[in-house]
N, C-alpha and C. Protein backbone atom coordinates (compact mmCIF):
# COMPACT_ATOMS: atom_id res chain seq x y z
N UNK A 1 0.85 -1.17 0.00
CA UNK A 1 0.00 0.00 0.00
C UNK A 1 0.90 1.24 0.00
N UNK A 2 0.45 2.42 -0.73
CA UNK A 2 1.19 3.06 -0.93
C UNK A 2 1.16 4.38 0.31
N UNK A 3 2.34 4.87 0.56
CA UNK A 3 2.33 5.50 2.42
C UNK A 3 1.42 6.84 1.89
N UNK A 4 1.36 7.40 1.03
CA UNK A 4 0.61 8.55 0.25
C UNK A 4 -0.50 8.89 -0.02
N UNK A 5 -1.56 7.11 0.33
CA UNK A 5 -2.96 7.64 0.83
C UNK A 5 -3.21 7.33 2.06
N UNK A 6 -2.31 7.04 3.06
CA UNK A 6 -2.74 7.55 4.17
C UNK A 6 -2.59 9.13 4.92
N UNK A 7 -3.80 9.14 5.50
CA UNK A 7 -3.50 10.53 6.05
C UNK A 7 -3.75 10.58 7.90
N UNK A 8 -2.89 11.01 8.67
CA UNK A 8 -2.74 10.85 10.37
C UNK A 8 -3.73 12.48 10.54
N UNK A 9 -4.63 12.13 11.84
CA UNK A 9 -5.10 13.58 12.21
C UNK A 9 -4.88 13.48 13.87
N UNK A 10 -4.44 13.71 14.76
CA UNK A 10 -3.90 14.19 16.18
C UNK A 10 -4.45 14.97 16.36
N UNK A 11 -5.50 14.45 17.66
CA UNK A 11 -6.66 15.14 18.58
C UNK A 11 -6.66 15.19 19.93
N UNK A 12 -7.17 15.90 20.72
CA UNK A 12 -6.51 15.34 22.00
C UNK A 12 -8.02 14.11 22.40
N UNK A 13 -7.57 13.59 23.26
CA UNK A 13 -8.78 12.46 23.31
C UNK A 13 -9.25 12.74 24.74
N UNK A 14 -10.51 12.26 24.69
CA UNK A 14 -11.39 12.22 25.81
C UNK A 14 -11.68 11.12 26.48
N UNK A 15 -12.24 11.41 27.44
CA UNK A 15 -12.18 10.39 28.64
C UNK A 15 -10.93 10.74 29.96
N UNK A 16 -11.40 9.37 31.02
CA UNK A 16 -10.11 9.48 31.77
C UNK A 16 -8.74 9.86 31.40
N UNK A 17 -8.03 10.24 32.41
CA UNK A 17 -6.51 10.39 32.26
C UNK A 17 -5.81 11.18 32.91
N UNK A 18 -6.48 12.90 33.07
CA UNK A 18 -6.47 13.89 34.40
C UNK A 18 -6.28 15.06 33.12
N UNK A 19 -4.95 15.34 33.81
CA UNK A 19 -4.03 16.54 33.16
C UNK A 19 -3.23 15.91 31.82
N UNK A 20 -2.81 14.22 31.91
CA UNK A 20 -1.97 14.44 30.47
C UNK A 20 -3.59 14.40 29.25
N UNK A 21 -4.68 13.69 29.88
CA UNK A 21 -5.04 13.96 28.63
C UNK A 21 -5.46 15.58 27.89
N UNK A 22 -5.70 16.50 28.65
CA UNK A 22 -6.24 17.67 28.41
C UNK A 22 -4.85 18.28 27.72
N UNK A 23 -3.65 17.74 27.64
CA UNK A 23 -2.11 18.64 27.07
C UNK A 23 -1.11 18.08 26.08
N UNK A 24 -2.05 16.70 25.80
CA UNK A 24 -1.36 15.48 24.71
C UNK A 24 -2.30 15.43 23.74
N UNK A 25 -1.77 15.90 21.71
CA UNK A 25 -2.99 14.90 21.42
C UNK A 25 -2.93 13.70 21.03
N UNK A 26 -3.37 12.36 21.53
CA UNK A 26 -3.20 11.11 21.63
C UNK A 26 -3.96 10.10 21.04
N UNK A 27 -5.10 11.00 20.63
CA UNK A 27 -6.13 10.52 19.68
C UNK A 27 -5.37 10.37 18.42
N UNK A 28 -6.01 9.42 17.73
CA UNK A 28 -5.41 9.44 16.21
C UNK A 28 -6.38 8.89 15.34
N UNK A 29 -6.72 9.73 14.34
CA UNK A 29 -7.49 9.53 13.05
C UNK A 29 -6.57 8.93 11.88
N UNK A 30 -7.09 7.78 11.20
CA UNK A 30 -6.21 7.52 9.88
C UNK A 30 -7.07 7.36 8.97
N UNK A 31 -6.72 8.04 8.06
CA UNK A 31 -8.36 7.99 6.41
C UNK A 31 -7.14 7.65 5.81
N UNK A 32 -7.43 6.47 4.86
CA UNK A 32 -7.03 5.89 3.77
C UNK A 32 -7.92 5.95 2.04
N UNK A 33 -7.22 6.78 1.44
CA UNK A 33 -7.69 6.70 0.07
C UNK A 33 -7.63 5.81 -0.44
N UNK A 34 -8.30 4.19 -0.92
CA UNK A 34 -8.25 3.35 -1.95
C UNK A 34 -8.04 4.23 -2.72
N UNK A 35 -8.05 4.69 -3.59
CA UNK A 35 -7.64 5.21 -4.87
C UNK A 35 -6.50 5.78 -5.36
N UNK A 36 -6.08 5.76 -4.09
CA UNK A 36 -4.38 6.54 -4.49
C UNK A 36 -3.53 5.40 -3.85
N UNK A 37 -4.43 4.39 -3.01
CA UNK A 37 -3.31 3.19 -2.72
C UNK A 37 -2.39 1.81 -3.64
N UNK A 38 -2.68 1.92 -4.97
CA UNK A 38 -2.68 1.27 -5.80
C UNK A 38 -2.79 0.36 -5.86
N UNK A 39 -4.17 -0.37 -5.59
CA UNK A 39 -4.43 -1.70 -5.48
C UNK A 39 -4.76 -2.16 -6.92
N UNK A 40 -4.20 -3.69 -7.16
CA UNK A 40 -5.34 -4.08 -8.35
C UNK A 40 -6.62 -3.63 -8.82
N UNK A 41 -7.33 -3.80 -9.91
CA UNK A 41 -8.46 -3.52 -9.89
C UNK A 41 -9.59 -4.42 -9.17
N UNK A 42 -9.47 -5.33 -9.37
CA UNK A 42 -10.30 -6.32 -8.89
C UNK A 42 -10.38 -6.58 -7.49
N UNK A 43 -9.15 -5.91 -6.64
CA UNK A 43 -9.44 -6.30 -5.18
C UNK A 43 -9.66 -4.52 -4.50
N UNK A 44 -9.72 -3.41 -5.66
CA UNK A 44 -9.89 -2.39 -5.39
C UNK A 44 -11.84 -2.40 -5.30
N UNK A 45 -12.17 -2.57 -6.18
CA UNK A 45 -13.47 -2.92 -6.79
C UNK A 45 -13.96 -4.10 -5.63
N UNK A 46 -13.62 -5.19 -5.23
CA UNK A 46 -14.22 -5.64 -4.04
C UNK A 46 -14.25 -5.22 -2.61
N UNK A 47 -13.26 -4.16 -2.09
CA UNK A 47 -12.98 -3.62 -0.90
C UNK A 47 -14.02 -2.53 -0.98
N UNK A 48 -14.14 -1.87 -2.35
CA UNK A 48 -15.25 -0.56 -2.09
C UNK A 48 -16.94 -0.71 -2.16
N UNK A 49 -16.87 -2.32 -3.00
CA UNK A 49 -18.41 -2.97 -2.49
C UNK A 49 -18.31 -3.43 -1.70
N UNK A 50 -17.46 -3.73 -0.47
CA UNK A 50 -17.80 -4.69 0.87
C UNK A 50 -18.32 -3.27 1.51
N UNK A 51 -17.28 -2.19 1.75
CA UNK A 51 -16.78 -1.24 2.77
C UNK A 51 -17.92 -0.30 2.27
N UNK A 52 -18.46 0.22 1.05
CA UNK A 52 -19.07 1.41 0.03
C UNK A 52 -18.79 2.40 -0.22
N UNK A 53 -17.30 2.82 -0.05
CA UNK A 53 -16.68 4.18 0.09
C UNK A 53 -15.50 3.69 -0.25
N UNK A 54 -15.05 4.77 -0.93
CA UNK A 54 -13.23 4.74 -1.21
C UNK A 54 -12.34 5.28 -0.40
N UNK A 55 -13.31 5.87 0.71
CA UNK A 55 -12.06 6.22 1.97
C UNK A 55 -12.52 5.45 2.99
N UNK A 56 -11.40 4.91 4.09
CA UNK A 56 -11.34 4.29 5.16
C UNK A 56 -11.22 4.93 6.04
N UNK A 57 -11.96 5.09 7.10
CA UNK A 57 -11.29 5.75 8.39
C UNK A 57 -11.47 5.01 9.85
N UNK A 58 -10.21 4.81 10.45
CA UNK A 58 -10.30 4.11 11.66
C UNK A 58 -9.75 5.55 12.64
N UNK A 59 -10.44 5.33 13.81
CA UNK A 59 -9.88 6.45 14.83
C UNK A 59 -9.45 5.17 16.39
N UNK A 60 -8.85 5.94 16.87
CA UNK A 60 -8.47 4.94 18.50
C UNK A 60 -7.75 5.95 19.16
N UNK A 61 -8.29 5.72 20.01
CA UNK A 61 -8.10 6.48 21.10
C UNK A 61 -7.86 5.67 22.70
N UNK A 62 -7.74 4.53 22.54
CA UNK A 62 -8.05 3.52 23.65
C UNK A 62 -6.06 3.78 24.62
N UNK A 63 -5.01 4.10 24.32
CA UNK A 63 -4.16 4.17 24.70
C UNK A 63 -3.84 5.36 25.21
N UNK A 64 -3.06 5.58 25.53
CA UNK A 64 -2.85 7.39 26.62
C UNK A 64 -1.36 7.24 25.20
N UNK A 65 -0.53 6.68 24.61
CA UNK A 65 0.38 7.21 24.02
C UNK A 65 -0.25 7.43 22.57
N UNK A 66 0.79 8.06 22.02
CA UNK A 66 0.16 8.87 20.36
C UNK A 66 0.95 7.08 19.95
N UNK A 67 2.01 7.10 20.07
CA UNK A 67 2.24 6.69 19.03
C UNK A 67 2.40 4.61 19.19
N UNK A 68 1.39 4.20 20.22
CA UNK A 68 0.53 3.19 20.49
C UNK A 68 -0.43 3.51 19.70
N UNK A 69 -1.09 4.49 19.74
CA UNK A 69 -2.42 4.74 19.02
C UNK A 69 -2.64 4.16 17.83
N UNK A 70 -0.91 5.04 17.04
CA UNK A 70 -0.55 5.01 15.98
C UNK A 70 -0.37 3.38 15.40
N UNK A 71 -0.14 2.72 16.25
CA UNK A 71 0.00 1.09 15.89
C UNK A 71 -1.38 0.58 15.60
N UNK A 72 -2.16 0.74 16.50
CA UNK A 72 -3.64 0.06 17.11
C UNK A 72 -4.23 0.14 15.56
N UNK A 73 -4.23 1.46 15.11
CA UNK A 73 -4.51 2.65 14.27
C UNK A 73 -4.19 1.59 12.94
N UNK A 74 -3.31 1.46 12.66
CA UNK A 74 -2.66 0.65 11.43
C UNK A 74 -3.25 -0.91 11.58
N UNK A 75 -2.94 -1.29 12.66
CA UNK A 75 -3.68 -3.10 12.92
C UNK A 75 -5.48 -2.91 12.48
N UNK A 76 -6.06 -2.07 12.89
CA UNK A 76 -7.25 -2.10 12.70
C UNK A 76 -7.71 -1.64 11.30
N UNK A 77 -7.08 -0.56 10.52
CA UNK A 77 -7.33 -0.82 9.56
C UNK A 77 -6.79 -1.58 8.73
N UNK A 78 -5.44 -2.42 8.91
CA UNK A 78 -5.20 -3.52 7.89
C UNK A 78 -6.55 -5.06 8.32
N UNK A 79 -6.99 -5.12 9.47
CA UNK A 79 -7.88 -6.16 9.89
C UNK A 79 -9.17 -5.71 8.98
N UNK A 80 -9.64 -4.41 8.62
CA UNK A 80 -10.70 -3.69 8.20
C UNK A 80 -10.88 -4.33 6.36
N UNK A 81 -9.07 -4.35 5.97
CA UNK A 81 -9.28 -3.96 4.58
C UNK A 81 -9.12 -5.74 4.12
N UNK A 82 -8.70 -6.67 4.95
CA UNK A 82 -8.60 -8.01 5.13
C UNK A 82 -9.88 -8.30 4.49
N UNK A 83 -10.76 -7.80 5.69
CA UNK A 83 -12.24 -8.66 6.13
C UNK A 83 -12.92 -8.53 4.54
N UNK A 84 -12.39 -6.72 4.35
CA UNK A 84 -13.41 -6.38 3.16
C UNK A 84 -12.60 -6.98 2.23
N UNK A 85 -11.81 -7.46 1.97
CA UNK A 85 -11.06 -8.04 0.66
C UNK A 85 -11.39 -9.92 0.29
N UNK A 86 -11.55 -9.84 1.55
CA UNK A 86 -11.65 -11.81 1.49
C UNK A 86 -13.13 -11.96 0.73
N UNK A 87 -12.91 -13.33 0.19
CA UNK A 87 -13.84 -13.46 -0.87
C UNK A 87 -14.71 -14.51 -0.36
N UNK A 88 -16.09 -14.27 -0.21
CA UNK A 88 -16.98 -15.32 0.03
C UNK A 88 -17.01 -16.41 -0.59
N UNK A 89 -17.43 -17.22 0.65
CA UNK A 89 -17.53 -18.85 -0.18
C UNK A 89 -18.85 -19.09 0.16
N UNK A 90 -19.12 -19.48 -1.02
CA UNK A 90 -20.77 -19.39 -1.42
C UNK A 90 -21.06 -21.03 -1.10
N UNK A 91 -22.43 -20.69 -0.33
CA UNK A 91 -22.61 -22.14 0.43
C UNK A 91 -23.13 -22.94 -1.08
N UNK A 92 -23.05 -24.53 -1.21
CA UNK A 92 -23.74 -25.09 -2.03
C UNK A 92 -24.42 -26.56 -0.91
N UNK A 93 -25.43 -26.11 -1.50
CA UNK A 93 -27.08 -26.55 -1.02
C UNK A 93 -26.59 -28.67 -0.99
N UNK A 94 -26.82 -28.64 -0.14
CA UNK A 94 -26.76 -30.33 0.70
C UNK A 94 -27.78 -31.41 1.16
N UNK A 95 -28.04 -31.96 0.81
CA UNK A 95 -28.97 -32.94 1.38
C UNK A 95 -28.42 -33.84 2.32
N UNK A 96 -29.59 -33.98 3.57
CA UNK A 96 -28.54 -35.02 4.71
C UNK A 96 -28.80 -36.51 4.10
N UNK A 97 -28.34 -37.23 4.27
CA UNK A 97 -27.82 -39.01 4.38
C UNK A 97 -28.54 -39.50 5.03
N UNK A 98 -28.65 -40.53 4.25
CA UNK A 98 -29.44 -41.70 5.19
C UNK A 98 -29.47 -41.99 6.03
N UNK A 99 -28.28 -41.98 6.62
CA UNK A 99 -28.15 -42.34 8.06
C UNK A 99 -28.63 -41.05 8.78
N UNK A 100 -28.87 -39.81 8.45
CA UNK A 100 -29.09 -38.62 9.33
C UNK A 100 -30.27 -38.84 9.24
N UNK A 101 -30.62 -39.09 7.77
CA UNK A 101 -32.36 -39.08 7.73
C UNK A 101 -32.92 -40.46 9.13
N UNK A 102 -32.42 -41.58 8.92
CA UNK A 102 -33.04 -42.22 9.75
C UNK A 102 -32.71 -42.66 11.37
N UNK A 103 -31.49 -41.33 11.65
CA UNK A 103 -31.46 -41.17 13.41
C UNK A 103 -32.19 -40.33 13.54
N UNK A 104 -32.68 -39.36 12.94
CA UNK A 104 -33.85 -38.03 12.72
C UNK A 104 -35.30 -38.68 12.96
N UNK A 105 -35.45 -39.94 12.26
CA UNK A 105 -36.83 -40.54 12.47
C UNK A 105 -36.56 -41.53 13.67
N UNK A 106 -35.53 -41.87 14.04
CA UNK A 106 -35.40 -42.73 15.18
C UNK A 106 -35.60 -41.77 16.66
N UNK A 107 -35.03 -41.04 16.55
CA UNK A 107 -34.97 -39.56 17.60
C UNK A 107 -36.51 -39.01 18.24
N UNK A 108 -36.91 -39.36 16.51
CA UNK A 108 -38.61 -38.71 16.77
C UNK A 108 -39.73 -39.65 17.30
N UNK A 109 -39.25 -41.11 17.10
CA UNK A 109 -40.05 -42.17 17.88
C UNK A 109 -39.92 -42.16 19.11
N UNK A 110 -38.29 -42.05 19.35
CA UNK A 110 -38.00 -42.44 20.79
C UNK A 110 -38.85 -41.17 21.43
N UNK A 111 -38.92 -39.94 20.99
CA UNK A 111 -39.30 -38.90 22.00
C UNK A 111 -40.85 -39.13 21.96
N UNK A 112 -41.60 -39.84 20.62
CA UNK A 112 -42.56 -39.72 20.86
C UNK A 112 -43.17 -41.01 21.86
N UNK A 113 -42.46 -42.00 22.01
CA UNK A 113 -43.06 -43.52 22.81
C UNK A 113 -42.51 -42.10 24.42
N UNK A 114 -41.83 -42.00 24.87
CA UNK A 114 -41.55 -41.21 25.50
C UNK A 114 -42.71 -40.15 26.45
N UNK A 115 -42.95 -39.33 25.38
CA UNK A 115 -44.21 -38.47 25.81
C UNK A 115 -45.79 -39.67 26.06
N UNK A 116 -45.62 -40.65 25.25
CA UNK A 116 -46.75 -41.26 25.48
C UNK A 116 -46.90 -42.10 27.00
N UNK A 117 -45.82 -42.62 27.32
CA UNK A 117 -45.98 -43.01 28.68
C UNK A 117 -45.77 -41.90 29.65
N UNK A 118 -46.04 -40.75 29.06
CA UNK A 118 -46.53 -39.98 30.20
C UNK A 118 -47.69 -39.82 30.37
N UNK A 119 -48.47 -40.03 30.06
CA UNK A 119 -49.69 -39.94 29.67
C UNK A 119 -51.00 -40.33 30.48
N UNK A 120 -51.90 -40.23 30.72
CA UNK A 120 -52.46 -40.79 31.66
C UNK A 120 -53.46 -41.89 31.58
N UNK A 121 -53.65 -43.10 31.72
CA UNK A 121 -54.72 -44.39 30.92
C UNK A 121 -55.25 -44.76 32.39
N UNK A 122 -56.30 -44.66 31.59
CA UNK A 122 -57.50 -45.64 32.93
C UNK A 122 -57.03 -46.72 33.23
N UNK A 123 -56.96 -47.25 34.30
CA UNK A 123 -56.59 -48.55 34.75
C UNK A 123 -57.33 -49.73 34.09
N UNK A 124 -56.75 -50.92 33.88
CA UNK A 124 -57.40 -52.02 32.89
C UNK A 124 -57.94 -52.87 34.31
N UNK A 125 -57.91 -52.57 35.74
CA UNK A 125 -58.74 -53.30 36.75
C UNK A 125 -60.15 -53.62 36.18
């Protein structure tokens, strides 16, 4: 990927922390241009129908350092552009087996002799 469509934005972040967070900014924004990253076409074209946009943006803020952030920041969007890149495997349609078919009907006797002696019968006195 090319380092030229990413772009870093440094914010200060919110939440806990006291005084360093109000004087650090530790937040970090990363937008990634597909279009200037030079991907193939074909895995450019599947990342922007998974995702629907040609820019990426991951933010994190979960660390008090910038440049932890800055890691988290990169792992999450390479996990992002993974997910959207991997190619479905298209289920094909199965029929169960004989043997499933007939522990399925064995299953359904046993439960039904089952429920029947629960049952309540007049005494044959």
């Amino acid at each position: 990927m090319d380092p030229a469509s990413l772009s870093w934005r440094f914010t200060r972040s919110s939440g806990p922390g006291g005084q360093h967070v109000n004087t650090t900014s530790s937040r970090v924004e990363l937008r990634c241009n597909l279009e200037l990253a030079g991907l193939p076409a074909a895995l450019f074209e599947r990342i922007t129908a998974a995702i629907g946009e040609t820019e990426v943006r991951v933010v994190c803020s979960t660390e008090r350092s910038q440049m932890r952030n800055r890691r988290l920041a990169l792992e999450r969007l390479a996990v992002r552009l993974d997910d959207a890149a991997e190619i479905p495997i298209e289920r094909r349609a199965s029929r169960p087996s004989r043997g499933q078919r007939q522990a399925r009907l064995n299953d359904k006797k046993h439960r039904a002799t089952r429920k029947a002696d629960r049952r309540w019968r007049p005494s044959g006195d």
